[in-house]
Protein backbone atom coordinates (compact mmCIF):
# COMPACT_ATOMS: atom_id res chain seq x y z
CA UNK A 1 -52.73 43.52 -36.11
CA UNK A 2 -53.15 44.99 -32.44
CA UNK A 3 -52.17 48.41 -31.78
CA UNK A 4 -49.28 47.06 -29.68
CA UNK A 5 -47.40 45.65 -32.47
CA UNK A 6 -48.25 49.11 -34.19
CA UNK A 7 -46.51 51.07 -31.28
CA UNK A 8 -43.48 48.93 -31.78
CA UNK A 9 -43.12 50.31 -35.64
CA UNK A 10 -41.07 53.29 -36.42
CA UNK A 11 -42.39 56.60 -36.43
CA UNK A 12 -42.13 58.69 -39.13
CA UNK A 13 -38.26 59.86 -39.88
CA UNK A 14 -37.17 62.94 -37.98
CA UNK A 15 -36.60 65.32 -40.91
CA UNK A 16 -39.45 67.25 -41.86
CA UNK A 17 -42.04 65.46 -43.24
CA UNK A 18 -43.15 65.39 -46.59
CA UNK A 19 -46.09 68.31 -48.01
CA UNK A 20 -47.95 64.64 -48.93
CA UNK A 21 -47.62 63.54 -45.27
CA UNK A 22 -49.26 67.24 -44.04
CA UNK A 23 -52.12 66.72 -46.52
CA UNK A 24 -52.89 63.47 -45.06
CA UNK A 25 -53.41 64.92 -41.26
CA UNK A 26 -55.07 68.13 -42.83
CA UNK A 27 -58.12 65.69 -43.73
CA UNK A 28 -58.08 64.50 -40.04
CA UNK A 29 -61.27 66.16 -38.15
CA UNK A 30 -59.51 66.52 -34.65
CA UNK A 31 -56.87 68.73 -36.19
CA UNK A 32 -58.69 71.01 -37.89
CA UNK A 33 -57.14 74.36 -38.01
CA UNK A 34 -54.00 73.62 -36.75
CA UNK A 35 -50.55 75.42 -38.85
CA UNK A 36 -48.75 73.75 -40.95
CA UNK A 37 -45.74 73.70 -38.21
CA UNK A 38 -48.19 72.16 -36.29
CA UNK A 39 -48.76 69.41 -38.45
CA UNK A 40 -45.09 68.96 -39.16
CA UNK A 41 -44.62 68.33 -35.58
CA UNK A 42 -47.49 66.17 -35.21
CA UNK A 43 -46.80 64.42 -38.31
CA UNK A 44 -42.80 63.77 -37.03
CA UNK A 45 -44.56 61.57 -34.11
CA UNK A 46 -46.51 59.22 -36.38
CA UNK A 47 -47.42 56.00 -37.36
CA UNK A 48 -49.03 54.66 -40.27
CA UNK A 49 -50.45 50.75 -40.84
CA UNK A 50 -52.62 49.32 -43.30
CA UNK A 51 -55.18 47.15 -42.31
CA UNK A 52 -57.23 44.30 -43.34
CA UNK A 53 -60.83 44.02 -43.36
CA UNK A 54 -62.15 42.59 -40.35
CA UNK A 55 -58.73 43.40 -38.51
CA UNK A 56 -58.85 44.17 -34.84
CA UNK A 57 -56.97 47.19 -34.01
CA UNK A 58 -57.56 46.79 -30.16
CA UNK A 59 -60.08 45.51 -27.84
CA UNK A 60 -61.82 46.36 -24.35
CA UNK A 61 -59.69 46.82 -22.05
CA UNK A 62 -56.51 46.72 -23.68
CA UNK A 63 -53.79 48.89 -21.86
CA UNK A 64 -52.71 50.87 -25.20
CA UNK A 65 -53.19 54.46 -24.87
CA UNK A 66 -52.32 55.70 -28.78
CA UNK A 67 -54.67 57.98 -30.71
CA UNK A 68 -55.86 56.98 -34.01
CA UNK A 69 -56.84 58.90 -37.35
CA UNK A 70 -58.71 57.22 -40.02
CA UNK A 71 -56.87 58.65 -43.28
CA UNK A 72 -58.92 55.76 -45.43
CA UNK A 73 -61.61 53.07 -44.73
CA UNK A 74 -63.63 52.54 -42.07
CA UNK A 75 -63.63 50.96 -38.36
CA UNK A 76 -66.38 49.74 -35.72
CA UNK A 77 -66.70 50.62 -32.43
CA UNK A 78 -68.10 47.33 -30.54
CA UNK A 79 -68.58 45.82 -27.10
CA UNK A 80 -70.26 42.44 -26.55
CA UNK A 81 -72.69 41.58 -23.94
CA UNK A 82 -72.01 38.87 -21.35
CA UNK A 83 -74.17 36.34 -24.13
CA UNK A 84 -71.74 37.53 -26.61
CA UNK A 85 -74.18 39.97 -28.68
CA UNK A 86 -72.32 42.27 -30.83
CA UNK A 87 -73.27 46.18 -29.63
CA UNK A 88 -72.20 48.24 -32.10
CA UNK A 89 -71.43 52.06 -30.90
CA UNK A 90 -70.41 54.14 -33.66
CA UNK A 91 -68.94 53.47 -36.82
CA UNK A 92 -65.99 55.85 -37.81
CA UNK A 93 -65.08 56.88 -41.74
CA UNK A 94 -62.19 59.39 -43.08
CA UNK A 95 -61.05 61.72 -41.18
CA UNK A 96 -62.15 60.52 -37.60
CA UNK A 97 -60.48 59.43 -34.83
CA UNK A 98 -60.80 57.24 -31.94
CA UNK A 99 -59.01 56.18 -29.33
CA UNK A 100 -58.75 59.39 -27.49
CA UNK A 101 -60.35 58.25 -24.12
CA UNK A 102 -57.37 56.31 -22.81
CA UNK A 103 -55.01 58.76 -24.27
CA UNK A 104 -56.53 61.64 -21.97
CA UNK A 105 -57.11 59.50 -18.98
CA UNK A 106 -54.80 56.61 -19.39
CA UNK A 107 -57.48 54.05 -18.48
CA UNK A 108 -57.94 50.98 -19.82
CA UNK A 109 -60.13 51.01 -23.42
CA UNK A 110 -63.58 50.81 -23.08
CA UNK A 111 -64.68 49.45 -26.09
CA UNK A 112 -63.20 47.48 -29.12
CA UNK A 113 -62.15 48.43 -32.53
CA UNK A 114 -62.39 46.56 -35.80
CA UNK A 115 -61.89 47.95 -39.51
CA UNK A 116 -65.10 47.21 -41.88
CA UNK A 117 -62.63 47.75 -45.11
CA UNK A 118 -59.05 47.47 -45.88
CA UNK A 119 -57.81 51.03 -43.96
CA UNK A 120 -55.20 53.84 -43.40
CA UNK A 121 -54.43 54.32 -40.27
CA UNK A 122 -52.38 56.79 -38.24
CA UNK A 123 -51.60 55.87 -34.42
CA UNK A 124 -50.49 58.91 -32.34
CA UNK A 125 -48.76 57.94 -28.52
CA UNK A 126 -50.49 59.64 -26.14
CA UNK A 127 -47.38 61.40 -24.35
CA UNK A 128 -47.32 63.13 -28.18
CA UNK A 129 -51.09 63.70 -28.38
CA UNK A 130 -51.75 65.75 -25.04
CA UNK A 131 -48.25 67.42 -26.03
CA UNK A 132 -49.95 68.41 -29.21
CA UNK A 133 -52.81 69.90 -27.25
CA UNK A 134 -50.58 71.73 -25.08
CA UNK A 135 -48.60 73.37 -28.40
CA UNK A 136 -52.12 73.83 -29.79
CA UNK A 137 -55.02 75.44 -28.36
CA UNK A 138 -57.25 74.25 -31.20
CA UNK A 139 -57.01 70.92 -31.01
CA UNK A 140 -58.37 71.30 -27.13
CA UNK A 141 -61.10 72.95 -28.49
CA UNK A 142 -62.00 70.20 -31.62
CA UNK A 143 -61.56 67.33 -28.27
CA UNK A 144 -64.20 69.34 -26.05
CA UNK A 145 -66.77 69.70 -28.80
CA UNK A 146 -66.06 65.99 -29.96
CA UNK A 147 -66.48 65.18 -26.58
CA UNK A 148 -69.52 66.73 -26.19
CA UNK A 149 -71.15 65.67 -29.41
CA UNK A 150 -70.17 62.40 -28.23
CA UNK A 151 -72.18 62.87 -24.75
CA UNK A 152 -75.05 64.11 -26.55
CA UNK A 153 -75.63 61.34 -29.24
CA UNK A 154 -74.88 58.78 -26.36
CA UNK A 155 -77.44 60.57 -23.91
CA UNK A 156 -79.78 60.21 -27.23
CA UNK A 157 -79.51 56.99 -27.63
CA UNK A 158 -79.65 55.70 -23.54
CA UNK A 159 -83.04 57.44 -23.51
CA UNK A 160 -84.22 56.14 -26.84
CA UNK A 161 -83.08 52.68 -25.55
CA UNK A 162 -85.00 53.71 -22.20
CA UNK A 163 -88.38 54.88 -23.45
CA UNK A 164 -88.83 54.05 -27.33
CA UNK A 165 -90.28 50.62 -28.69
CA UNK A 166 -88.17 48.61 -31.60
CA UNK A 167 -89.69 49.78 -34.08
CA UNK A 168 -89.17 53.61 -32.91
CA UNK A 169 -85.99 53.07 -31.84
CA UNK A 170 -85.27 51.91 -35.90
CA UNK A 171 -86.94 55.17 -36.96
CA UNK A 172 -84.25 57.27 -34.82
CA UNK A 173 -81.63 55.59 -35.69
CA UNK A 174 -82.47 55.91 -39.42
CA UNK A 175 -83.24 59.70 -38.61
CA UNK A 176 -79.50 60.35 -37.48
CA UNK A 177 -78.19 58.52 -40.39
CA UNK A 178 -80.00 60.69 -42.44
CA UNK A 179 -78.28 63.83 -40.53
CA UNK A 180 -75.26 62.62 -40.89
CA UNK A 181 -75.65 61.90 -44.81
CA UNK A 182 -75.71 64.38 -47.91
CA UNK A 183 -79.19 66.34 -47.22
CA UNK A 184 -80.80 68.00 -49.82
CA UNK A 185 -83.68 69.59 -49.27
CA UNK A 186 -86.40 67.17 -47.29
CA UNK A 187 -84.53 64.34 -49.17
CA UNK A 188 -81.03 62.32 -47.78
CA UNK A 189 -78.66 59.67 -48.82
CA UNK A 190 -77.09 57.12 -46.71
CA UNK A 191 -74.14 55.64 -47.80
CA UNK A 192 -73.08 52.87 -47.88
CA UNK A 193 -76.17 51.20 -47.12
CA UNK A 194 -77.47 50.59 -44.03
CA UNK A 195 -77.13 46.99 -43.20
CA UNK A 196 -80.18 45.32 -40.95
CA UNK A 197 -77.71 43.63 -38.53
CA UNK A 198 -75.62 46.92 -37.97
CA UNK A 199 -79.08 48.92 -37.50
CA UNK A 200 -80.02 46.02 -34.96
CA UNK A 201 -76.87 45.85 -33.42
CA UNK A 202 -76.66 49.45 -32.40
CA UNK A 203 -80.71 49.55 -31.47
CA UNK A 204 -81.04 46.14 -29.65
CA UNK A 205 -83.52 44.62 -31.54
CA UNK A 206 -83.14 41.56 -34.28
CA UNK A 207 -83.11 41.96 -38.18
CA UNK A 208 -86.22 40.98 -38.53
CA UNK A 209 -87.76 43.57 -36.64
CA UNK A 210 -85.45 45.96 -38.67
CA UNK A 211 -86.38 44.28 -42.02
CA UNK A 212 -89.90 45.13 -41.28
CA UNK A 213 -89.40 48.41 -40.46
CA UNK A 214 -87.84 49.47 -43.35
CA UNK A 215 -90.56 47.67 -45.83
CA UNK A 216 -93.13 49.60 -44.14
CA UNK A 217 -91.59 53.21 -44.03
CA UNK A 218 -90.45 51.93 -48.10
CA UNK A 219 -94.57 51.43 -48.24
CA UNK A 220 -95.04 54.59 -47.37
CA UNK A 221 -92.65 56.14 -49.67
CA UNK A 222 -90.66 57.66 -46.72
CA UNK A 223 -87.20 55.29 -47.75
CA UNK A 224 -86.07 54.10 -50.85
CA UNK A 225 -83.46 51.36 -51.47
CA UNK A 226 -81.30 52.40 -54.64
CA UNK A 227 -78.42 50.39 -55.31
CA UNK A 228 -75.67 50.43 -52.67
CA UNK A 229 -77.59 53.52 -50.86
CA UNK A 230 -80.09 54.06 -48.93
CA UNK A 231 -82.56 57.68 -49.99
CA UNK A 232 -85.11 58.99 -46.71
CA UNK A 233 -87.75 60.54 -49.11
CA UNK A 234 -89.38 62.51 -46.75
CA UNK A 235 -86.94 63.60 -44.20
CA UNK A 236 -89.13 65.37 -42.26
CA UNK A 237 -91.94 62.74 -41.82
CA UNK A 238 -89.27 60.60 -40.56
CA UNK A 239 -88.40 63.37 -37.94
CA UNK A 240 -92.41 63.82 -36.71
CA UNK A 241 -92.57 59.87 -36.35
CA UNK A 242 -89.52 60.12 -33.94
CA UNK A 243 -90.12 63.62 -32.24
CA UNK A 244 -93.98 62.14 -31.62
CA UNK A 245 -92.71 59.09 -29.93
CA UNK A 246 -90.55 61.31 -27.69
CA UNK A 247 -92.41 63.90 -26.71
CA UNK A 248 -90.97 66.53 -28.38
């Protein structure tokens, strides 16, 4: 279901909302720190849909300009080249958002959205959002450091696109998984995991390449597959073989 026929649902009732309905935003990154009244207000303006697996919530260019909050699942960022090649951008789980783009500029979208699993999710209109950010300093403060995260890992990737062969361009993108998983000490878990086509997808290169990759850094101990997750051994190896590559 599109996120026009979500905008024409009803939002949650006027009343106050429920202490069930607060817990749900509290899990919600771009909120963090906001009161309780704060939620309650935010909450008030609501939507919630379930979707499918392999639903498309919008697409590029769309005119919608709602907010969205992943309370359960997860959802795919995509575009698609002129050939139709699936370029996957970022992959959002509980607690994220997306969205937020149109709602602060009222552009058109620039990118489409798809759930991976069945998911929870909460649309915000935008006239509601940059109220919210108005009534609450903190969320203007969680959007400029999402923002700028967001410029960061983007200006990562154009160079590492730019300047790094396949096969280095797998080993980065493995090394910011591995960030962005449960580190312990020079060992990390990916979860779920990583699938070739999705690693290929957001490096432009095929699966094959991607399948080889991963047999050789499993060779040399550096990954190991274990059931539905993916463990980087030796976290920092994996970090020299991409900082060497770059220049760092």
């Amino acid at each position: 279901m599109e996120a026009s026929r979500i905008a024409a649902e009803s939002p949650a009732k006027a009343a106050a909302p429920s202490d069930s309905i607060i817990k749900v935003l509290v899990g919600v990154k771009l909120l963090e720190g906001v009161g309780k009244e704060g939620l309650e207000g935010i909450a008030k303006n609501c939507r919630y849909k379930r979707f499918p697996t392999q639903q498309q919530i919008f697409d590029r260019n769309s005119r919608t300009s709602d907010v969205f909050f992943v309370i359960r699942g997860r959802v795919r960022v995509v575009n698609y080249s002129l050939s139709g090649r699936e370029i996957t951008l970022d992959d959002i789980a509980d607690g994220g958002n997306f969205g937020e783009l149109a709602a602060i500029d009222g552009e058109p979208r620039v990118a489409t959205v798809m759930t991976l699993t069945e998911s929870l999710i909460v649309a915000l209109p935008r006239p509601r959002f940059l109220e919210a950010i108005e009534k609450n300093p903190v969320i203007a403060h969680n959007v400029m450091t999402y923002l700028a995260k967001l410029v960061r890992v983007s200006t990562e990737r154009i160079m590492d696109l730019s300047t790094l062969g396949a096969n280095n361009r797998v080993h980065a993108d493995l090394f910011r998984q591995a960030q962005a998983g449960a580190v312990t000490g020079n060992e990390a878990v990916i979860n779920p995991m990583p699938v070739h086509g999705d690693i290929a997808s957001r490096v432009s290169t095929t699966r094959e390449t991607v399948a080889r990759v991963m047999n050789e850094l499993a060779r040399k101990s550096v990954v190991e597959r274990k059931k539905d997750v993916l463990v980087i051994r030796d976290v920092q190896r994996l970090r020299k073989m991409v900082e060497e590559v770059r220049g760092e």
